[in-house]
Protein backbone atom coordinates (compact mmCIF):
# COMPACT_ATOMS: atom_id res chain seq x y z
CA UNK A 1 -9.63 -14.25 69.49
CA UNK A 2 -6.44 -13.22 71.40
CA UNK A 3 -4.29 -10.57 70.30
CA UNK A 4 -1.60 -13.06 68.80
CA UNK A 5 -4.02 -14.97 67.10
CA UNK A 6 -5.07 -11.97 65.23
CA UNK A 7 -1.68 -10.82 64.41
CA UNK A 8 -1.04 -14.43 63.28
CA UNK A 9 -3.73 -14.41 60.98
CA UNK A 10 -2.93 -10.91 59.61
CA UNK A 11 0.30 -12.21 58.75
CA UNK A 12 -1.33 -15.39 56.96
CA UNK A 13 -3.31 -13.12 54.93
CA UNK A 14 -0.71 -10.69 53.82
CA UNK A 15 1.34 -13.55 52.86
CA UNK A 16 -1.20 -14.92 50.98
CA UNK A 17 -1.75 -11.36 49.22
CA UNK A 18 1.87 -11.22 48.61
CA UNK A 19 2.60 -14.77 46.80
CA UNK A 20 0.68 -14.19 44.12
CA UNK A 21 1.68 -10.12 43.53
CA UNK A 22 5.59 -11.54 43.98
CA UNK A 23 4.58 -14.24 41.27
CA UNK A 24 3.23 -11.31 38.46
CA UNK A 25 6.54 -9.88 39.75
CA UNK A 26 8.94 -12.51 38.72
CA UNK A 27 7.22 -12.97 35.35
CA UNK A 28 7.11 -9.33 34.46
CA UNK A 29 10.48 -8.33 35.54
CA UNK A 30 12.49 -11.77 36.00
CA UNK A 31 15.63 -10.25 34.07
CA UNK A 32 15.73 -7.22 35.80
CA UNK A 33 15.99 -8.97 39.29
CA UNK A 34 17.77 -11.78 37.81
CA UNK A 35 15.22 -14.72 38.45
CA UNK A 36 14.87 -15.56 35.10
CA UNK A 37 17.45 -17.23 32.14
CA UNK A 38 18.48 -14.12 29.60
CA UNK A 39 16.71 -15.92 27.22
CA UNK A 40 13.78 -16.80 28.68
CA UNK A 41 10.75 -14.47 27.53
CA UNK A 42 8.75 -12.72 30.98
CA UNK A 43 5.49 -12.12 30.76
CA UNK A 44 5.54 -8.49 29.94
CA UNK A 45 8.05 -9.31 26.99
CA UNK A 46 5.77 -11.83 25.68
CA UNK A 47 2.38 -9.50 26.15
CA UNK A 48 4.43 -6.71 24.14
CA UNK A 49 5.46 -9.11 21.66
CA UNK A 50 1.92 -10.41 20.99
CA UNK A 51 0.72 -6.52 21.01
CA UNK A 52 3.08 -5.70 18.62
CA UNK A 53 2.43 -8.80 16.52
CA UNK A 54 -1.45 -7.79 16.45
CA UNK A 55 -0.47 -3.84 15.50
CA UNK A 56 1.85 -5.33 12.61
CA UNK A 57 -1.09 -7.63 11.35
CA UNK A 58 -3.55 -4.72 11.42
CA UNK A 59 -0.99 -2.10 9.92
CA UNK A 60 -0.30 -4.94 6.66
CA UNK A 61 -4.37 -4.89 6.43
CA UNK A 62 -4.46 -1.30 5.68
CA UNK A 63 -1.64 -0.82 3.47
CA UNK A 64 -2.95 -3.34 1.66
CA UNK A 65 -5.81 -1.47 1.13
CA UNK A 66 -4.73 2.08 1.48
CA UNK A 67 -1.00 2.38 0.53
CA UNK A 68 -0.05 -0.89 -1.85
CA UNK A 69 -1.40 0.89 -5.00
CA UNK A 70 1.00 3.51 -5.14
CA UNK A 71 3.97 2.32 -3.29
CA UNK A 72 4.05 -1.66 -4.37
CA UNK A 73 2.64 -4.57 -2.55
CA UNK A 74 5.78 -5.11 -0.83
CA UNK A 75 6.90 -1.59 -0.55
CA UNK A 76 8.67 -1.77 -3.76
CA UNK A 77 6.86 1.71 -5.34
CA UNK A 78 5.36 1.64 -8.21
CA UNK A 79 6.83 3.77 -11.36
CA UNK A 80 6.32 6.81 -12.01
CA UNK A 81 3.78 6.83 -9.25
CA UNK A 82 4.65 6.58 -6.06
CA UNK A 83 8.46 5.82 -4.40
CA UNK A 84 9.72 2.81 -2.46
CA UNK A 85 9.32 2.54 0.98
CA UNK A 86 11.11 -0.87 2.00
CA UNK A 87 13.88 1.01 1.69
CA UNK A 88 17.30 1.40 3.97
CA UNK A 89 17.53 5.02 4.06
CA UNK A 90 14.11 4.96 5.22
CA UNK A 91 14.85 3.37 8.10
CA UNK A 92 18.65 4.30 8.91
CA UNK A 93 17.70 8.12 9.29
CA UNK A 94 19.22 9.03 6.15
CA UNK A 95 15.71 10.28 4.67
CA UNK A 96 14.49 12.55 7.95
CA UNK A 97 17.81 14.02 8.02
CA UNK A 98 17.60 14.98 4.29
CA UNK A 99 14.33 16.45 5.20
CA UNK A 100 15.53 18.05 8.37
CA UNK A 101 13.55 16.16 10.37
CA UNK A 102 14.61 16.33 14.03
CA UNK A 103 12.57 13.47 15.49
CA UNK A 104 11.98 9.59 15.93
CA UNK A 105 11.86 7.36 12.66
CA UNK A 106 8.51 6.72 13.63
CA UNK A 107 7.70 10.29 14.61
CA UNK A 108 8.91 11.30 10.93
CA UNK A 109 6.92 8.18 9.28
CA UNK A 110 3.68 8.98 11.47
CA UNK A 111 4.23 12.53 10.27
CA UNK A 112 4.55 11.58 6.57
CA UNK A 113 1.33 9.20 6.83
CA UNK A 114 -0.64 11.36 8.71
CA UNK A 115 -0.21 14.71 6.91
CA UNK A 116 0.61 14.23 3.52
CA UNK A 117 2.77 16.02 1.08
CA UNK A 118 0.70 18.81 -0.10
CA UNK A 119 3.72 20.02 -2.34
CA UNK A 120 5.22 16.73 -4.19
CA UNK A 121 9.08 16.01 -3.49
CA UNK A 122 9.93 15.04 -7.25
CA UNK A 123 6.72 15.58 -9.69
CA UNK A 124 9.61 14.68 -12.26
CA UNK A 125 9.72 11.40 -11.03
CA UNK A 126 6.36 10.57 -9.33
CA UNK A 127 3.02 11.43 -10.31
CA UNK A 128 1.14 10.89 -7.19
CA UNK A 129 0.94 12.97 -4.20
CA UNK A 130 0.95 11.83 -0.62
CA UNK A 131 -2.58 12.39 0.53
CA UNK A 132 -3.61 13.58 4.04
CA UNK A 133 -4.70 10.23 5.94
CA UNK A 134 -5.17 11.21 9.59
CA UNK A 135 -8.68 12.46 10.93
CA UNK A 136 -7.05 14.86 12.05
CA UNK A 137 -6.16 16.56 8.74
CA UNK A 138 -9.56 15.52 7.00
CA UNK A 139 -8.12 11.89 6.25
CA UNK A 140 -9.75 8.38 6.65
CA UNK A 141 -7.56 7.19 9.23
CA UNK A 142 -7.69 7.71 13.09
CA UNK A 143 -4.43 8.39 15.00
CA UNK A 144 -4.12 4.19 16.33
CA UNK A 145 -4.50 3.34 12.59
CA UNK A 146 -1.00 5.65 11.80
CA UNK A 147 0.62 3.70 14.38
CA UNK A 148 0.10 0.19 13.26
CA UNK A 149 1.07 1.30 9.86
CA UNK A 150 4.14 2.78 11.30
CA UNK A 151 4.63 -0.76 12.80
CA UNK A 152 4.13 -2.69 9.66
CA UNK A 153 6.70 -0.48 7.51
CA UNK A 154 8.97 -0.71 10.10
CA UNK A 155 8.80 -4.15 10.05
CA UNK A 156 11.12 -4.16 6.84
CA UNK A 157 13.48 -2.62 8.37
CA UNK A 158 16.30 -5.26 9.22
CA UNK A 159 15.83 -6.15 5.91
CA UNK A 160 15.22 -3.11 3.72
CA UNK A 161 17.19 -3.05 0.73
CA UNK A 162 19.48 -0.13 -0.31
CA UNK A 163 17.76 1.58 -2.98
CA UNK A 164 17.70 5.02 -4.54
CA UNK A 165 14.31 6.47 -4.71
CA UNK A 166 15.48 9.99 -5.70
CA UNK A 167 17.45 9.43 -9.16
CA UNK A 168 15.75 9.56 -12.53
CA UNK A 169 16.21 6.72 -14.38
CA UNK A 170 15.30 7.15 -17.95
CA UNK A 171 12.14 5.44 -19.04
CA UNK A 172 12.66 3.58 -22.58
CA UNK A 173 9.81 5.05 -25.30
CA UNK A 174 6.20 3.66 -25.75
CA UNK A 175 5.63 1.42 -28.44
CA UNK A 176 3.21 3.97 -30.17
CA UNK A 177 5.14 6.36 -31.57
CA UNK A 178 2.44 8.81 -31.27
CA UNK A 179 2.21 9.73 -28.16
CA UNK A 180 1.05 8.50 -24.59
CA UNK A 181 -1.93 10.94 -23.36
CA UNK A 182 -4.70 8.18 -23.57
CA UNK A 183 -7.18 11.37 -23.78
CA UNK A 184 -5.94 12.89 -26.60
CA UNK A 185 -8.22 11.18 -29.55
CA UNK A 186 -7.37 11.00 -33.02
CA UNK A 187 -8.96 9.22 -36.02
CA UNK A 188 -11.48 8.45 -33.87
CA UNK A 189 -8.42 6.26 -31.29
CA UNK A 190 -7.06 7.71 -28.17
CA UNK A 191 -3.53 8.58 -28.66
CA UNK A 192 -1.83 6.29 -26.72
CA UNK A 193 -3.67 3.55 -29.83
CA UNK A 194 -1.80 5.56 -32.49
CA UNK A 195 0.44 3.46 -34.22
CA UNK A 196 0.34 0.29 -32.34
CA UNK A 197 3.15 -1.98 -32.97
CA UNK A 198 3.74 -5.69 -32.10
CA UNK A 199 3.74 -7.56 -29.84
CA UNK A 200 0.35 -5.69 -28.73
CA UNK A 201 -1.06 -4.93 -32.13
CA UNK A 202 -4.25 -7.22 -32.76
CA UNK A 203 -4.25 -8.84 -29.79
CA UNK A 204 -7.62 -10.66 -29.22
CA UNK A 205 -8.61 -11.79 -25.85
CA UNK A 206 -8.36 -15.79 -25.54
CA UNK A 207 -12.01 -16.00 -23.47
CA UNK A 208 -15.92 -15.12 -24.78
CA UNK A 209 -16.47 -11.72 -23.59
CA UNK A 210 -19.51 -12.36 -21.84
CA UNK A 211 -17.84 -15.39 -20.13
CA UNK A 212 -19.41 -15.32 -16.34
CA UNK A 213 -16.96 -17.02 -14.93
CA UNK A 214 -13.59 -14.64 -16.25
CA UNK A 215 -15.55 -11.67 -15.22
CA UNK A 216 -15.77 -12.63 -12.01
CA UNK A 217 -12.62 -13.59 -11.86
CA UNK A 218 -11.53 -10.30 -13.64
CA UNK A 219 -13.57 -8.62 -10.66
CA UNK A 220 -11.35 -10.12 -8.12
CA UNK A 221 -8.12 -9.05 -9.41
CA UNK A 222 -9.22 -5.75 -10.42
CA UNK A 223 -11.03 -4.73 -7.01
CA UNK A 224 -7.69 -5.71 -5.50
CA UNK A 225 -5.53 -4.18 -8.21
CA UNK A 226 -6.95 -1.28 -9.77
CA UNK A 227 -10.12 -0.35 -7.71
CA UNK A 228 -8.07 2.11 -5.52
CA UNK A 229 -7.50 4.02 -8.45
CA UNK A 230 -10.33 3.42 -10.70
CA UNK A 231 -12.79 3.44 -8.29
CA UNK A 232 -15.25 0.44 -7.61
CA UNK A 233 -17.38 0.91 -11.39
CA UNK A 234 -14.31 1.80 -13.28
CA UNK A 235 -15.02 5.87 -13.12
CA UNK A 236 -11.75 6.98 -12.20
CA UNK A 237 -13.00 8.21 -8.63
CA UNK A 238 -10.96 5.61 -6.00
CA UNK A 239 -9.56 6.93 -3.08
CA UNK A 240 -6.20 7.27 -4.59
CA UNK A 241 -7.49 8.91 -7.07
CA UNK A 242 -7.57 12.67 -5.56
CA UNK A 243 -3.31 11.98 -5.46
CA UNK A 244 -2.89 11.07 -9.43
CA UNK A 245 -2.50 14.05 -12.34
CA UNK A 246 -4.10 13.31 -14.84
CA UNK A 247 -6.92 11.69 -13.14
CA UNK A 248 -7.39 8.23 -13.66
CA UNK A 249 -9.85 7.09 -17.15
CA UNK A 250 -13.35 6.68 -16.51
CA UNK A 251 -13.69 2.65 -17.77
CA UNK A 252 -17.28 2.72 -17.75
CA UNK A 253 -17.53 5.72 -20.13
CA UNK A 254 -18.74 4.47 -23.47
CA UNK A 255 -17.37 7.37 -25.65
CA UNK A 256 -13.98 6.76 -23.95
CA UNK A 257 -13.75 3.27 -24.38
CA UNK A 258 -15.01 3.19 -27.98
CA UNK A 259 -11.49 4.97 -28.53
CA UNK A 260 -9.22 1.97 -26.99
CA UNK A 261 -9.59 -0.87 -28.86
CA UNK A 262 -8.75 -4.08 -27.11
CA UNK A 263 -5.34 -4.48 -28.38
CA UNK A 264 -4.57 -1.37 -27.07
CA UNK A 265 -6.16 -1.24 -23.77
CA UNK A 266 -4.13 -4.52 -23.03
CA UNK A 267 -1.06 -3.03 -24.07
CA UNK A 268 -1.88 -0.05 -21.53
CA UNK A 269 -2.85 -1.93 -18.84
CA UNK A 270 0.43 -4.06 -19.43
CA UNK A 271 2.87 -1.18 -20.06
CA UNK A 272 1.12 1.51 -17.87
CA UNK A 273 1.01 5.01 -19.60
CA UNK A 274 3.96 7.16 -19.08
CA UNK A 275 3.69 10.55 -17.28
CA UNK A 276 0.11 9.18 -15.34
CA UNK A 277 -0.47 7.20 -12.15
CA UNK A 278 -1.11 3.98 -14.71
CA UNK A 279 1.72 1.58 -13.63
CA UNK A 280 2.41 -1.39 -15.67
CA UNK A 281 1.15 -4.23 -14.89
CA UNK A 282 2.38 -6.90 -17.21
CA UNK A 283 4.35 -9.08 -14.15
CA UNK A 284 0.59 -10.42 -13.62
CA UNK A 285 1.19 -12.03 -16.30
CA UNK A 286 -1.21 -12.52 -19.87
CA UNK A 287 -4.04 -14.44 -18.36
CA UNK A 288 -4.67 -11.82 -15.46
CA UNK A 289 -4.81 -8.93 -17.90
CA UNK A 290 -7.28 -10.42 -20.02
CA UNK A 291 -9.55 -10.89 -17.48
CA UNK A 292 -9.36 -7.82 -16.23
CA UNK A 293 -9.51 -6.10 -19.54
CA UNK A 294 -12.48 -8.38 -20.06
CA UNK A 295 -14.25 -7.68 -16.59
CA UNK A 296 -13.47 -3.68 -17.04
CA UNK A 297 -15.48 -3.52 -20.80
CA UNK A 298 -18.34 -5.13 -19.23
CA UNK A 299 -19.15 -1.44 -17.69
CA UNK A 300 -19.26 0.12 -21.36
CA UNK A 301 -20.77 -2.97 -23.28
CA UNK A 302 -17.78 -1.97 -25.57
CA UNK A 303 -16.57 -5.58 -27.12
């Protein structure tokens, strides 16, 4: 093969190398060299996207799990728990500059997941505290897990209502007149029982106690509602539970639930307890509470 033969070839082949590394160039950086429409998605735009989509979907999986309990399904908080987080000063800046925070939004929300709040920012208003979630601080959660959290809350942003997490409303009196401390026992009731008024007083559940198919629908809602808290046998030792003082009631303690009739347990469970991590939970409506109420005395074999 002559010399310009080779260098003909040579050329063939480079070409050939170049076509398709000029093509990944055009898709990944089209609006940069102005090949492609302004709205027209490259490739690396719509690989981020996709990645981003995928780290949103995994971050709504674990607050589900790990985070909803305290702060709300939607980010609403829960209270006297825990506060709001789909919130606008969350995301504006206004909250890390209170806290003289002189990073990123996600920086200061990675920061927040990752190590906690080992003092609690308002135990006047909020009786959980902000557990330690990253490995690194003896937490459940590795450091990629953070992030896609950080990506799901911030997906509220654009939308996050303006709400004030920081101002004590007042919180309108139990029904019992007695008191709220569910431990505290007298005449043989817990006190939060004392005095139980309508509409909760003799309440009777509208399904057979030993109905198999309401407990395991009162499994469901409570291993998605109150398991976090509770724990997975009703004995107060969830994951969330190491954040809540008091400590969450032990349900499958007989002595316990031999003080809290039924009337009264639904009226907790609906109403929450004030001053504990027990939210209310009467926006399930009736026919949820029952069968949870129903599914959490099977533990005791208290009717």
């Amino acid at each position: 093969m002559s010399t310009q033969q080779k260098i003909l070839v040579g050329f063939i082949f480079t070409l050939l190398t170049c076509l398709p590394l000029g093509a990944v160039a055009l898709n990944d950086l089209g609006h940069d060299l102005n090949a492609a429409p302004p709205e027209e998605r490259t490739a690396l735009e719509q690989r981020a996207r996709a990645q981003q989509g995928r780290a949103i979907e995994t971050g709504a999986e674990l607050y589900s799990r790990a985070c909803a309990n305290c702060h709300g399904q939607r980010g609403e908080g829960v209270a006297q728990v825990a506060p709001a987080l789909n919130r606008k000063d969350l995301f504006d800046g206004r909250r890390a500059k209170d806290a003289r925070w002189l990073g990123t939004i996600d920086a200061f929300l990675q920061n927040a997941i990752a190590a906690g709040r080992p003092i609690q920012s308002r135990p006047d208003l909020y009786s959980a505290r902000m557990p330690t979630w990253s490995q690194e601080f003896g937490g459940a959660l590795r450091g990629d897990q953070i992030e896609t959290l950080v990506a799901f809350l911030q997906n509220w942003r654009d939308q996050a209502p303006e709400v004030n997490a920081w101002t004590l409303i007042p919180v309108p009196a139990r029904t019992p007149g007695a008191g709220t401390t569910t431990g505290a026992q007298q005449n043989g009731l817990a006190k939060v029982c004392q005095g139980l008024a309508a509409p909760y007083a003799g309440k009777k559940p509208p399904y057979k106690m030993d109905d198999k198919t309401i407990l395991a629908q009162g499994k469901q809602i409570y291993d998605d509602r109150c398991a976090a808290c509770h724990g997975a046998n009703g004995k107060g030792d969830g994951p969330a539970a190491a954040a809540l003082n008091p400590k969450p009631a032990n349900l499958a303690d007989k002595n316990f639930m031999q003080t809290l009739p039924v009337d009264c347990e639904f009226f907790v469970i609906a109403e929450g307890v004030r001053g504990t991590g027990m939210a209310p939970w009467k926006a399930l409506g009736d026919d949820a509470l029952w069968k949870v109420l129903i599914y959490t005395r099977s533990w005791s074999g208290v009717p």
